[in-house]
C-alpha atoms as a PDB file:
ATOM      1  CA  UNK A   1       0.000   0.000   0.000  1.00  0.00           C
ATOM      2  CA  UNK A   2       2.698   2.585   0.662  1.00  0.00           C
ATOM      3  CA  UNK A   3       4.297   1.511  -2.611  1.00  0.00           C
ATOM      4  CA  UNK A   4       0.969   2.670  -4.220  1.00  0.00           C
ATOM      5  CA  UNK A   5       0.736   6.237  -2.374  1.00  0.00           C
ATOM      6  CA  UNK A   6       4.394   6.461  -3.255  1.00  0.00           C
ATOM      7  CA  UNK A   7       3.916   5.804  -7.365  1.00  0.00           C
ATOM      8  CA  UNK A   8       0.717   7.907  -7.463  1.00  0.00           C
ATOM      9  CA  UNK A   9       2.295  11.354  -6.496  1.00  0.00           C
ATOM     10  CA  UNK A  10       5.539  10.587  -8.940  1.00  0.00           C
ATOM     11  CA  UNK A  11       3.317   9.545 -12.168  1.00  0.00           C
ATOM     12  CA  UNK A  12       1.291  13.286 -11.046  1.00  0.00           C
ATOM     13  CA  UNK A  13       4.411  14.940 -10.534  1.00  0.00           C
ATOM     14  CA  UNK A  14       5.550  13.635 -14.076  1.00  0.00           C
ATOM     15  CA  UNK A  15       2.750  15.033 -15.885  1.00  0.00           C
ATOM     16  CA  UNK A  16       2.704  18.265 -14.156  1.00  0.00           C
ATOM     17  CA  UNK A  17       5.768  18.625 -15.343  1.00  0.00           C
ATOM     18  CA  UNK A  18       5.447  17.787 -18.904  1.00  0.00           C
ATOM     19  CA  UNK A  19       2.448  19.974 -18.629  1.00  0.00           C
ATOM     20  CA  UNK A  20       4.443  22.934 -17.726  1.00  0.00           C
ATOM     21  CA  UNK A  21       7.606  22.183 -20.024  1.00  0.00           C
ATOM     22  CA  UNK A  22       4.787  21.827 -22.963  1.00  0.00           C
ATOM     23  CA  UNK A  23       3.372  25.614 -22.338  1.00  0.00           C
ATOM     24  CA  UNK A  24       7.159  27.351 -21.729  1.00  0.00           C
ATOM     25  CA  UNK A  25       7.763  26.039 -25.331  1.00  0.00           C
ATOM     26  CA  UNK A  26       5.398  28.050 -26.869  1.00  0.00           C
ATOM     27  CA  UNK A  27       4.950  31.265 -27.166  1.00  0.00           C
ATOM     28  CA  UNK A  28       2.166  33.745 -27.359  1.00  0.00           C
ATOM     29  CA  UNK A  29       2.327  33.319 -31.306  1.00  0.00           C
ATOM     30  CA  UNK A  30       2.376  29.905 -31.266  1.00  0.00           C
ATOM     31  CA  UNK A  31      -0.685  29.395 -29.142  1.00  0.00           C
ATOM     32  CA  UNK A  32      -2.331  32.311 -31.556  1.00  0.00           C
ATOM     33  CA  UNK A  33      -1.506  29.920 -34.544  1.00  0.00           C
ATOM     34  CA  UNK A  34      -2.998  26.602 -33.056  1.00  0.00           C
ATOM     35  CA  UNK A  35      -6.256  28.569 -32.418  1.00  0.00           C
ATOM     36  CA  UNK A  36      -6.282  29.973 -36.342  1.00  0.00           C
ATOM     37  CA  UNK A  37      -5.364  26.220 -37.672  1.00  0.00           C
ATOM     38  CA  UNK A  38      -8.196  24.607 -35.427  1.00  0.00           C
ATOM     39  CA  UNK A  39     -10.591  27.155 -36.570  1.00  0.00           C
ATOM     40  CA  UNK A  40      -9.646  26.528 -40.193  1.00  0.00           C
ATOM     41  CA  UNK A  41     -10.185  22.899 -40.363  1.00  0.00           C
ATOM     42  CA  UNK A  42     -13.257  23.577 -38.261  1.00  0.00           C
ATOM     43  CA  UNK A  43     -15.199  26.200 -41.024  1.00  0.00           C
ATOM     44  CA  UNK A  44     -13.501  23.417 -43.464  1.00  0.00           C
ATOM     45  CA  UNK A  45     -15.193  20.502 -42.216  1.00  0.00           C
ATOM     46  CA  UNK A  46     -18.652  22.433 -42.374  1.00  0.00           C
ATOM     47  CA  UNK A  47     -17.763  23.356 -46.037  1.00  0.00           C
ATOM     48  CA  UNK A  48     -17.330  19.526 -46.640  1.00  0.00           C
ATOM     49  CA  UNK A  49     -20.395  18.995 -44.787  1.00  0.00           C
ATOM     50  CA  UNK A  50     -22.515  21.817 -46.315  1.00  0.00           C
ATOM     51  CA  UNK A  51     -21.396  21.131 -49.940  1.00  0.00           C
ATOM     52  CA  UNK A  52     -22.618  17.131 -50.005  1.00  0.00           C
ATOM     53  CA  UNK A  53     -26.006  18.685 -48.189  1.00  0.00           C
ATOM     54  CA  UNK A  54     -26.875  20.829 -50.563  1.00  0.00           C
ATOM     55  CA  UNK A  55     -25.130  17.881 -53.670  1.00  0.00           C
ATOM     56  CA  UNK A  56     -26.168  14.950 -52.629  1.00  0.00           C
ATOM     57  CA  UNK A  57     -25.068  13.202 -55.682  1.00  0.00           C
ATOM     58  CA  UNK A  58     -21.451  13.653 -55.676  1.00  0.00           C
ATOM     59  CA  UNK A  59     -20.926  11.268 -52.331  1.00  0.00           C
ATOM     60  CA  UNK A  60     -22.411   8.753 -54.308  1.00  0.00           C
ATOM     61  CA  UNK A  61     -20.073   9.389 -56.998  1.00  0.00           C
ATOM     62  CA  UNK A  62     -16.873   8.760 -55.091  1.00  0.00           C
ATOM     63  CA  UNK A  63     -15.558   5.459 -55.709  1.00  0.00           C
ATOM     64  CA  UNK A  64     -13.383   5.219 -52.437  1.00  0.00           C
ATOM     65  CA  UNK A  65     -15.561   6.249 -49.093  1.00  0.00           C
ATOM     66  CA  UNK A  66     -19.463   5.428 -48.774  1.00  0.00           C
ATOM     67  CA  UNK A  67     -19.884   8.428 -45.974  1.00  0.00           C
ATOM     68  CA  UNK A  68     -19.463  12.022 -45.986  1.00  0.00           C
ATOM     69  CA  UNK A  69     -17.630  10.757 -42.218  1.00  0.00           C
ATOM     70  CA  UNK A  70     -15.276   8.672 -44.132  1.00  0.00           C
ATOM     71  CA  UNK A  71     -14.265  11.180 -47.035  1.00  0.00           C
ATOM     72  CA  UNK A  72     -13.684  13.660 -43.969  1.00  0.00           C
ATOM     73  CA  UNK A  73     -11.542  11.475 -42.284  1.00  0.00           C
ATOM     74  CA  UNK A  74      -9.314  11.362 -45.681  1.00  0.00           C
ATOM     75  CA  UNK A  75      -9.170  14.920 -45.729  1.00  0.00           C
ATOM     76  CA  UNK A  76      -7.714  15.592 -42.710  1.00  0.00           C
ATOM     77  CA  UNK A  77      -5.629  12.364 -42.323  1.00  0.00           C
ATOM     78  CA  UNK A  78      -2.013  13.842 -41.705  1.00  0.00           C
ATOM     79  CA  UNK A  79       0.702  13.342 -44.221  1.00  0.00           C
ATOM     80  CA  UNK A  80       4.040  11.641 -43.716  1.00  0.00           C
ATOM     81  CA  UNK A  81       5.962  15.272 -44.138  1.00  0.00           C
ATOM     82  CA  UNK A  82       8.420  13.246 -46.669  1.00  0.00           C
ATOM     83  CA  UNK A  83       5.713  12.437 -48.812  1.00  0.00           C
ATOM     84  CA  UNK A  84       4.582  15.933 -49.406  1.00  0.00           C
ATOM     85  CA  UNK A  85       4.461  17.788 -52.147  1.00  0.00           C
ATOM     86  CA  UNK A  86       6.865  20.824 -51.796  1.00  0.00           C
ATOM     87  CA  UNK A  87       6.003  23.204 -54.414  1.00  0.00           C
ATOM     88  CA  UNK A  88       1.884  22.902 -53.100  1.00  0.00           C
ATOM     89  CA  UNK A  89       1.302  22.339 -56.836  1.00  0.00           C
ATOM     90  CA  UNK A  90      -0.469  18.747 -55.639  1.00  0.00           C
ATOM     91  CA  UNK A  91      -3.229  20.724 -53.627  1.00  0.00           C
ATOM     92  CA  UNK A  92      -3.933  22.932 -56.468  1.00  0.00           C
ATOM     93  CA  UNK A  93      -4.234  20.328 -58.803  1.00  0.00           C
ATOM     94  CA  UNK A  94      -6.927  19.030 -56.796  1.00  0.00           C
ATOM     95  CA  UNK A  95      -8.940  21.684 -56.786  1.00  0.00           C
ATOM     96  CA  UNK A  96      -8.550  21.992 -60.758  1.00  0.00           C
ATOM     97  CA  UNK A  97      -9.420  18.389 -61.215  1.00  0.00           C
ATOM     98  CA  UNK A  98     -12.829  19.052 -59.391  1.00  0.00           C
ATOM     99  CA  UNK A  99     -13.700  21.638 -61.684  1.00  0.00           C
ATOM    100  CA  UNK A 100     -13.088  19.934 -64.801  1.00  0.00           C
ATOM    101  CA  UNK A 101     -15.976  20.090 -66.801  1.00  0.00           C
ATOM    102  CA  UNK A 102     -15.665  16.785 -68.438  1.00  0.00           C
ATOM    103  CA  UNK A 103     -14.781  15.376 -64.633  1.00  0.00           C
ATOM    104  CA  UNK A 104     -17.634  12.608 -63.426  1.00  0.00           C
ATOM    105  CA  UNK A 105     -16.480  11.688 -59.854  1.00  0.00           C
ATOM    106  CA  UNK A 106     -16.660  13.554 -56.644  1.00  0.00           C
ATOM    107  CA  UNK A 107     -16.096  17.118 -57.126  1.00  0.00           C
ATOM    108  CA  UNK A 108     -16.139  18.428 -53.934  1.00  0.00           C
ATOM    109  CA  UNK A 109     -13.746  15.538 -52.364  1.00  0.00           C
ATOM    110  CA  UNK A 110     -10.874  16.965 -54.705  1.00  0.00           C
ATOM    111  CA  UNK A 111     -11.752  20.535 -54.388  1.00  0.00           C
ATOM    112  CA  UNK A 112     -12.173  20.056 -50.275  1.00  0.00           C
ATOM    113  CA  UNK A 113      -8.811  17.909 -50.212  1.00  0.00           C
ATOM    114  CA  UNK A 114      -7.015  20.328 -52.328  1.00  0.00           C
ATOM    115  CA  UNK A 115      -7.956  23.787 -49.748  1.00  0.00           C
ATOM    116  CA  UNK A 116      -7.172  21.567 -47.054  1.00  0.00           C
ATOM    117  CA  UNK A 117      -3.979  20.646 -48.289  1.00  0.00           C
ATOM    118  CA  UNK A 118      -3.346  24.663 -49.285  1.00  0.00           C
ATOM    119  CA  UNK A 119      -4.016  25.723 -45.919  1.00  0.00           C
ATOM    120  CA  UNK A 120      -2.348  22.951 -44.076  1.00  0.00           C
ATOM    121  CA  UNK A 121       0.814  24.000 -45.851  1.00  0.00           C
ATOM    122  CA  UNK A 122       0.448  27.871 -44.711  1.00  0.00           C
ATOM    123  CA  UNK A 123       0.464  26.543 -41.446  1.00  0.00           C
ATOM    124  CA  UNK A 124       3.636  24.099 -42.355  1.00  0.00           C
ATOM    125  CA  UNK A 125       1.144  21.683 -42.050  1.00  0.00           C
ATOM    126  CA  UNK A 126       1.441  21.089 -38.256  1.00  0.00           C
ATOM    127  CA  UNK A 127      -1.687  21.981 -35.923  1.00  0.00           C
ATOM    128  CA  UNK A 128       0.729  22.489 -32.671  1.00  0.00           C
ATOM    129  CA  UNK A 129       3.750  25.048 -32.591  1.00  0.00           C
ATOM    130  CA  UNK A 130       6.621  25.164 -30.416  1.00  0.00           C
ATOM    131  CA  UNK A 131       9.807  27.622 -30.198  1.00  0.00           C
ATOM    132  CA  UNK A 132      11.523  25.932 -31.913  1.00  0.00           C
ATOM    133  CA  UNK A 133       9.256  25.237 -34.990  1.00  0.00           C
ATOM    134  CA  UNK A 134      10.286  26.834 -38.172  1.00  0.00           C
ATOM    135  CA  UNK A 135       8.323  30.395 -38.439  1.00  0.00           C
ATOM    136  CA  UNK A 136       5.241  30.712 -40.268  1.00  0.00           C
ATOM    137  CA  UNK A 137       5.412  33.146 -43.274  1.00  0.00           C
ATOM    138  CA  UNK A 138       2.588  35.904 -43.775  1.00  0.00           C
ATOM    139  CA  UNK A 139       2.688  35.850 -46.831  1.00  0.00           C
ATOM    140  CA  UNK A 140       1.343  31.967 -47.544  1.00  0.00           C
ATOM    141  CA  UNK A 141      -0.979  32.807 -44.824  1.00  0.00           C
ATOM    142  CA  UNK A 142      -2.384  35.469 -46.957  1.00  0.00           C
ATOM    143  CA  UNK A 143      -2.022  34.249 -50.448  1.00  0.00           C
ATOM    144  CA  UNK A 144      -4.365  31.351 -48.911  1.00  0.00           C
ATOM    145  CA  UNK A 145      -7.307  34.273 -48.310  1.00  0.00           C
ATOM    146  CA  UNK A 146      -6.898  34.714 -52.080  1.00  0.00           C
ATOM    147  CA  UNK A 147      -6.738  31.496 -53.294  1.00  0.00           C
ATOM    148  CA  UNK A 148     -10.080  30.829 -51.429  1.00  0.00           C
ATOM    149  CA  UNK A 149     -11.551  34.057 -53.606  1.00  0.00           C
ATOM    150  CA  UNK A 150     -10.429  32.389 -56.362  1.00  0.00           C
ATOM    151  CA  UNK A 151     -12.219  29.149 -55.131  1.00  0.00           C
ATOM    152  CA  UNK A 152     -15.699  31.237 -54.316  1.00  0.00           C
ATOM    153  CA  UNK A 153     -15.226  32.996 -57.913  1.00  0.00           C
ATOM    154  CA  UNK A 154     -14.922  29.583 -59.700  1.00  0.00           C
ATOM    155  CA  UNK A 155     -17.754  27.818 -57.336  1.00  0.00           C
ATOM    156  CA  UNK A 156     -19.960  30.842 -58.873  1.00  0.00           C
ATOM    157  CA  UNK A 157     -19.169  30.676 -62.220  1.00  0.00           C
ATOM    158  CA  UNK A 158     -18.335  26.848 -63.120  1.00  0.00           C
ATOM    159  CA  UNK A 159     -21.336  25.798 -64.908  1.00  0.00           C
ATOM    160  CA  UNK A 160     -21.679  22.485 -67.623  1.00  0.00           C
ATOM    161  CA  UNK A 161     -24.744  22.844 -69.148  1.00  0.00           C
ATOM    162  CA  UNK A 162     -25.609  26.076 -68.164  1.00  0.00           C
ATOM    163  CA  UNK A 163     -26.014  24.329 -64.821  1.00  0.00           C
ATOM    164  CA  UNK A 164     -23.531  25.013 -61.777  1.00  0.00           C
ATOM    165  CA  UNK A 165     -21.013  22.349 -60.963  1.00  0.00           C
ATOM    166  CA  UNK A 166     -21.678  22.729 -56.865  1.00  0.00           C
ATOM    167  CA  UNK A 167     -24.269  24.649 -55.902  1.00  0.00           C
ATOM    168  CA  UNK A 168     -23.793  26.852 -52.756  1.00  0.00           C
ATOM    169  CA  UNK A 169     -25.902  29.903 -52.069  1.00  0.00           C
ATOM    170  CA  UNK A 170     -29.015  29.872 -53.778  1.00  0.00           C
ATOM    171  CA  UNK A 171     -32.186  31.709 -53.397  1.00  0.00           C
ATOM    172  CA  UNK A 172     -35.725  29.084 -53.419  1.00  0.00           C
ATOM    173  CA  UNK A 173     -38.557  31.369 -53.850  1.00  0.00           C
ATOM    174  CA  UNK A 174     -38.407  34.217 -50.965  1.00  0.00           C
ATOM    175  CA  UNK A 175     -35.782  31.653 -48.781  1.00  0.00           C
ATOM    176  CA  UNK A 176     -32.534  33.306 -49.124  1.00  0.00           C
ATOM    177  CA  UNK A 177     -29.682  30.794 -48.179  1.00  0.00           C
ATOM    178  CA  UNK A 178     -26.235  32.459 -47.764  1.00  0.00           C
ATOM    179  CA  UNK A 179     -24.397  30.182 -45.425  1.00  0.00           C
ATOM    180  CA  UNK A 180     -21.154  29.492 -47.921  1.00  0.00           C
ATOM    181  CA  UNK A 181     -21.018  33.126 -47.993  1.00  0.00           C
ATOM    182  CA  UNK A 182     -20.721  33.643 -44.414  1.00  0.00           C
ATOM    183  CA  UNK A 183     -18.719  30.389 -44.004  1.00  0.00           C
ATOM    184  CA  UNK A 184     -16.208  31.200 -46.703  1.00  0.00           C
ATOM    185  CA  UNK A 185     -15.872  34.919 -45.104  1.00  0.00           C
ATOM    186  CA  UNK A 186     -15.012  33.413 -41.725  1.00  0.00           C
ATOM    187  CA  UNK A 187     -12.068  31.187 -43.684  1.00  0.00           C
ATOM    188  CA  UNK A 188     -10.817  34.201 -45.327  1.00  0.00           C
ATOM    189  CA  UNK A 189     -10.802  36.415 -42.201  1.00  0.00           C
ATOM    190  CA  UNK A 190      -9.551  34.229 -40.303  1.00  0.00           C
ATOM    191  CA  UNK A 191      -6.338  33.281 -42.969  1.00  0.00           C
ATOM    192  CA  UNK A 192      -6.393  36.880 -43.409  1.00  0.00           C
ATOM    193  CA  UNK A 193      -5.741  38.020 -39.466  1.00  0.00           C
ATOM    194  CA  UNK A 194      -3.415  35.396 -38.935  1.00  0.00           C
ATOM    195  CA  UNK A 195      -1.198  36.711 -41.719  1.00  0.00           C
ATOM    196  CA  UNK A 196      -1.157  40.249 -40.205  1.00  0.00           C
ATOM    197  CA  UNK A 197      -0.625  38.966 -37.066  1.00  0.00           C
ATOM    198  CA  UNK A 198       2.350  37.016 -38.413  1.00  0.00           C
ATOM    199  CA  UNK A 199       3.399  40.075 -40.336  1.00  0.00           C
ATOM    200  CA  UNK A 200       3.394  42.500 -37.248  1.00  0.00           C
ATOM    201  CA  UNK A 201       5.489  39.775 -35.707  1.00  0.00           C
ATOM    202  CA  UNK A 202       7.871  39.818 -37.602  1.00  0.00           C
ATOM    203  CA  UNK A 203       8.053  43.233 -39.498  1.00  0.00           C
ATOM    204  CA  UNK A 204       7.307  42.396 -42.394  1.00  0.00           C
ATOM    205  CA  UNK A 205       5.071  43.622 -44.903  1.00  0.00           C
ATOM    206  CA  UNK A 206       2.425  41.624 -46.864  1.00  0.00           C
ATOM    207  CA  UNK A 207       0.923  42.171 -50.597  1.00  0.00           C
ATOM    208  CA  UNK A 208      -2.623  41.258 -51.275  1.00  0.00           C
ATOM    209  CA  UNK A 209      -4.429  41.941 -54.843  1.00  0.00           C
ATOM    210  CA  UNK A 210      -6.743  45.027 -54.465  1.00  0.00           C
ATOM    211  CA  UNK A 211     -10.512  44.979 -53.547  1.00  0.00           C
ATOM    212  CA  UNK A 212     -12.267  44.002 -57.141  1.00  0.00           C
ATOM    213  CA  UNK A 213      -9.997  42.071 -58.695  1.00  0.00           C
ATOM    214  CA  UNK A 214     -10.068  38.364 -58.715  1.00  0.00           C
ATOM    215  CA  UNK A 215      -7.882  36.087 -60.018  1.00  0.00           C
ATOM    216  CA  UNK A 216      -8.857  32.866 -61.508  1.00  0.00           C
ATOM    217  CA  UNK A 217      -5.407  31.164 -60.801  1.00  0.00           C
ATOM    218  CA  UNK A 218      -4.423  29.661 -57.975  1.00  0.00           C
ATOM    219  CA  UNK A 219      -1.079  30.384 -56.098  1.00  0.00           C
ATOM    220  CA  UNK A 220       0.324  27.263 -55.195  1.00  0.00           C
ATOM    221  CA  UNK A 221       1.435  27.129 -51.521  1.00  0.00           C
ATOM    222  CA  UNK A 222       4.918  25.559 -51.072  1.00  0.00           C
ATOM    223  CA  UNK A 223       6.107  23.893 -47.605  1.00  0.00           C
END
């Protein structure tokens, strides 16, 4: 029994300590950047969500997961960092593959995976940072908030048909749904304050296109 009592305190002790060692690693930035990465993949994982709501047929077109839970799953399954794609062209090519016209599997799997991927790597696709992690830059963080303009302009204006790829907002009679709009907005803020947040860290200055203009290429995200 006093073997027991003895133990108990030391395996307490232990993780106190490991507790405490964890938090002096960080700094304030680095608890900042876990909150903007976990808030990401959460408005990320209501886009997936959202997106096979309101297309119902393109879950049943993927030929590899059954369940909207299994294709999310995929998404955010973490890479082996030696397997990924430096330049960030992979994730883009994603996205473009979901908006071929000609393309007849799951759309939004590739175009989720790819923004994923794109904002995973402006976050050197880690979703805890230490001191000694290598820096974030602002300016992937903020190139991301464009790329996902890019993504809204090209969810809007994709059609086959005359007929949208993926729907999103829509207006049924006098019901008015704008919840991508609102969704995507909170992405792109929050990419967007992260950035300058990074930025004023650091001194640096960041570049972002001007109000009005949107591009309709992607800027691939390197690691």
């Amino acid at each position: 029994m006093k073997k027991i009592l003895i133990i108990i305190p030391i395996i307490f002790l232990t993780s106190c300590q490991n507790n405490i060692l964890s938090n002096i690693a960080k700094t304030d930035i680095d608890i900042i950047s876990e909150i903007h990465v976990n808030n990401a993949n959460g408005y990320i994982e209501d886009l997936v969500i959202k997106l096979y709501k309101i297309n119902p047929i393109y879950i049943r077109k993927n030929e590899k997961f059954d369940t909207v839970s299994q294709v999310i799953i995929n998404i955010f399954k973490q890479k082996d960092i030696n397997s990924i794609d430096k330049t960030g062209q992979e994730n883009i090519d994603y996205i473009l593959k979901g908006f071929e016209k000609e393309f007849n599997g799951d759309r939004i799997y590739y175009i989720c995976k790819g923004l994923h991927g794109m904002i995973s790597a402006s976050y050197n696709y880690k979703n805890k940072f230490y001191l000694t992690d290598q820096k974030l830059d602002a300016q992937k963080l903020m190139n991301t908030a464009i790329n996902i303009e890019t993504l809204i302009w090209r969810l809007s204006n994709s059609k086959h048909n005359n007929k949208l790829l993926i729907k999103t907002n829509n207006i049924n009679g006098e019901k008015i749904n704008l919840s991508f709009e609102r969704l995507f907005g909170k992405l792109i803020n929050n990419q967007e304050n992260m950035a300058r947040i990074v930025s004023s860290q650091q001194g640096r200055i960041i570049q972002k296109a001007a109000k009005g203009i949107v591009s309709t290429i992607f800027l691939p995200i390197g690691f």
